[in-house]
N, C-alpha and C. Protein backbone atom coordinates (compact mmCIF):
# COMPACT_ATOMS: atom_id res chain seq x y z
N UNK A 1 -29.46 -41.30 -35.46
CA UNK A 1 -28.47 -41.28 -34.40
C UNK A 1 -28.62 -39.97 -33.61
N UNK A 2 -28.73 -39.97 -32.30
CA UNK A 2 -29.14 -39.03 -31.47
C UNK A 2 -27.23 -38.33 -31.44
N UNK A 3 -27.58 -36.82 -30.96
CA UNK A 3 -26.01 -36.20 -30.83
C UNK A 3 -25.54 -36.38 -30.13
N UNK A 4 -24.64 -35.96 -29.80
CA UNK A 4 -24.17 -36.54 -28.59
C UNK A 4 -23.32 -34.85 -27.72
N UNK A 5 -23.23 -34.57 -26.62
CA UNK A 5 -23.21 -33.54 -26.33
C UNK A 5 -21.62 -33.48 -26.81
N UNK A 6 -20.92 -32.28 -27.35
CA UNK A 6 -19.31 -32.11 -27.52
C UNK A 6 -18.30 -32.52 -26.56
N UNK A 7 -18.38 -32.17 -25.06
CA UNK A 7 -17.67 -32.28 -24.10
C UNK A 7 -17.71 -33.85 -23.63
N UNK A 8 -18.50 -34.43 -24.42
CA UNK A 8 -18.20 -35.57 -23.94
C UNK A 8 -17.35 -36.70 -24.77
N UNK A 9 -17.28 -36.66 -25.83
CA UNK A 9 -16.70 -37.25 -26.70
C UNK A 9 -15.03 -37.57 -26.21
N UNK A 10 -14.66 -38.40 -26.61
CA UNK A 10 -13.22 -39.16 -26.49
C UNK A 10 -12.21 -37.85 -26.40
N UNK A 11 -12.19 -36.99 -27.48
CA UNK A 11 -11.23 -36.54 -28.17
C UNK A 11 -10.95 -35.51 -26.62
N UNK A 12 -12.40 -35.10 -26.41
CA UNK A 12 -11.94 -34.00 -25.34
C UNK A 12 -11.84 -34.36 -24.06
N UNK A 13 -11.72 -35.42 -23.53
CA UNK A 13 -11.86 -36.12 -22.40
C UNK A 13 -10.90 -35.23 -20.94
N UNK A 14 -9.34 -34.85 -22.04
CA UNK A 14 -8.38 -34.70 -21.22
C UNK A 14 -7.97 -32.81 -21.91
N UNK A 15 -8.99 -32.11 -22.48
CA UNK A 15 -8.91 -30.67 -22.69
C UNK A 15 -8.49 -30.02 -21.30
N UNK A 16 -7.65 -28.67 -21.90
CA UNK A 16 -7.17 -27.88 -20.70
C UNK A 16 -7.46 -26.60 -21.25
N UNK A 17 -7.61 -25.58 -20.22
CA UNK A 17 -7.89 -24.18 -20.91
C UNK A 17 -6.76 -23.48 -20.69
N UNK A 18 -5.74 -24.43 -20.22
CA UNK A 18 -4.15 -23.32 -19.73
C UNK A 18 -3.96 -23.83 -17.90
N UNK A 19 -2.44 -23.18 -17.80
CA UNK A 19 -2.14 -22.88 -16.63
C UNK A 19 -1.45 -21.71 -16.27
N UNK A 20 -1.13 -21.77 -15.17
CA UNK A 20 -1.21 -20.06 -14.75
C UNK A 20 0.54 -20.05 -14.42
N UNK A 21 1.62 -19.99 -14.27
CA UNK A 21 2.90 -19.98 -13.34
C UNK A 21 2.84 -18.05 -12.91
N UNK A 22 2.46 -18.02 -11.55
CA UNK A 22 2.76 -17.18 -10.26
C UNK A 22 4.27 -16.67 -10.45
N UNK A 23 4.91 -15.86 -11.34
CA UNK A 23 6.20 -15.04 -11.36
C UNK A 23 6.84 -14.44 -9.92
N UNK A 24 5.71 -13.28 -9.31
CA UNK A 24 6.14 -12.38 -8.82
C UNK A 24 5.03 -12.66 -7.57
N UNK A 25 5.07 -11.79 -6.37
CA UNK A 25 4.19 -12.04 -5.31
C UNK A 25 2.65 -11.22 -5.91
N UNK A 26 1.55 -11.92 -5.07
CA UNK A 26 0.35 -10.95 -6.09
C UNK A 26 0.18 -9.37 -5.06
N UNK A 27 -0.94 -9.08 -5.20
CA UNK A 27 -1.24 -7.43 -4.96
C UNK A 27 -1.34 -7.69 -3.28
N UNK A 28 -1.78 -8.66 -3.05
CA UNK A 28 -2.41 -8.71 -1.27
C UNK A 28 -1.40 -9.82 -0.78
N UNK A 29 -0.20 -9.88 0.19
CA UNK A 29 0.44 -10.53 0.47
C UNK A 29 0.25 -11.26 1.97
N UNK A 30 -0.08 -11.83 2.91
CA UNK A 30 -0.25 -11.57 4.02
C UNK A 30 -1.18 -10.69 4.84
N UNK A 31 -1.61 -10.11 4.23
CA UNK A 31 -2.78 -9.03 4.64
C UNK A 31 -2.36 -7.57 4.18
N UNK A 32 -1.24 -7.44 3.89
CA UNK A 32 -0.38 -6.22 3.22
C UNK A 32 -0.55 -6.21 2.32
N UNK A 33 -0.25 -4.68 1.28
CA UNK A 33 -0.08 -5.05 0.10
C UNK A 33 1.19 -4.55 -0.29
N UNK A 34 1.15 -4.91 -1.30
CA UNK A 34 2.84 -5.54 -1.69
C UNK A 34 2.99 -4.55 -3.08
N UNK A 35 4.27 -3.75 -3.13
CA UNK A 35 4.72 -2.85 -4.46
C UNK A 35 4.85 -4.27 -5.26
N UNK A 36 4.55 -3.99 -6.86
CA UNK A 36 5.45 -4.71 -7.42
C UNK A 36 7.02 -4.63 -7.99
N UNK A 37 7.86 -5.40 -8.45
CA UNK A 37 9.14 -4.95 -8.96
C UNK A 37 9.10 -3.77 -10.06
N UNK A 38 8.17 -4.18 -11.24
CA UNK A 38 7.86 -2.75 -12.08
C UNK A 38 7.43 -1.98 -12.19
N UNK A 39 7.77 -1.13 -11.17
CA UNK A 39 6.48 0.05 -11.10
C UNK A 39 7.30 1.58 -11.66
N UNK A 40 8.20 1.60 -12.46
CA UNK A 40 8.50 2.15 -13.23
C UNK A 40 7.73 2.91 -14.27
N UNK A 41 7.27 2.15 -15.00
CA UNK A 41 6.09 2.33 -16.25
C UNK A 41 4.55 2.07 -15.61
N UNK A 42 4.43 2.19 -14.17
CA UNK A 42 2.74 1.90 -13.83
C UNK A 42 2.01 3.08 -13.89
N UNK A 43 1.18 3.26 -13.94
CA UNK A 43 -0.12 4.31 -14.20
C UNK A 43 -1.30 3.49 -13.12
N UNK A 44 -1.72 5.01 -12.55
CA UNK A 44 -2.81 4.50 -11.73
C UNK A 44 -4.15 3.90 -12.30
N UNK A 45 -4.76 3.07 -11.33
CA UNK A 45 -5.97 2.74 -12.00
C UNK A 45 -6.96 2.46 -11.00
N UNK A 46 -8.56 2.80 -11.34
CA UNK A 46 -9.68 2.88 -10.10
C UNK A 46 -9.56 1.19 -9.96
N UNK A 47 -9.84 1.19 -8.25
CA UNK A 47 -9.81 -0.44 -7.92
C UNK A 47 -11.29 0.21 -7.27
N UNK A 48 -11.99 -0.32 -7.63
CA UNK A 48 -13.51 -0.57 -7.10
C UNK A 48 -13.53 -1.49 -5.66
N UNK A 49 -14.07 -1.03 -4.63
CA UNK A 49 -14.35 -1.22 -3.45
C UNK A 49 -15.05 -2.66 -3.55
N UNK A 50 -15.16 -3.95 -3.10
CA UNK A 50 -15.58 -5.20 -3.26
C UNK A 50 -16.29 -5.57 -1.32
C-alpha cells in the first residue's frame, strides 16, 4: 500500500491553525501611526526600516 501524503487524509480535511480577533487599532492606522492604550509599561524597540 503506497502512503498517502498526511494533509490529505479525512481526519484533516477541515484543520485550522487559529484565528486572530483585532482588540485594539494596529501600529499604522490610516497612514498615521497610532499610540496604543498601554503604553504605560512599553519599552522601546529597533523597528528596522522595510
Amino acid at each position: 500500500m503506497a502512503q498517502q501524503p498526511l494533509l490529505s487524509l479525512p481526519e484533516f480535511q477541515n484543520v485550522s491553525t487559529g484565528t486572530l480577533v483585532v482588540k485594539e487599532p494596529l501600529n499604522f492606522w490610516g497612514g498615521a501611526r497610532v499610540k496604543p492604550k498601554d503604553t504605560k509599561n512599553s519599552e522601546p524597540v529597533y523597528e528596522p526600516a522595510t
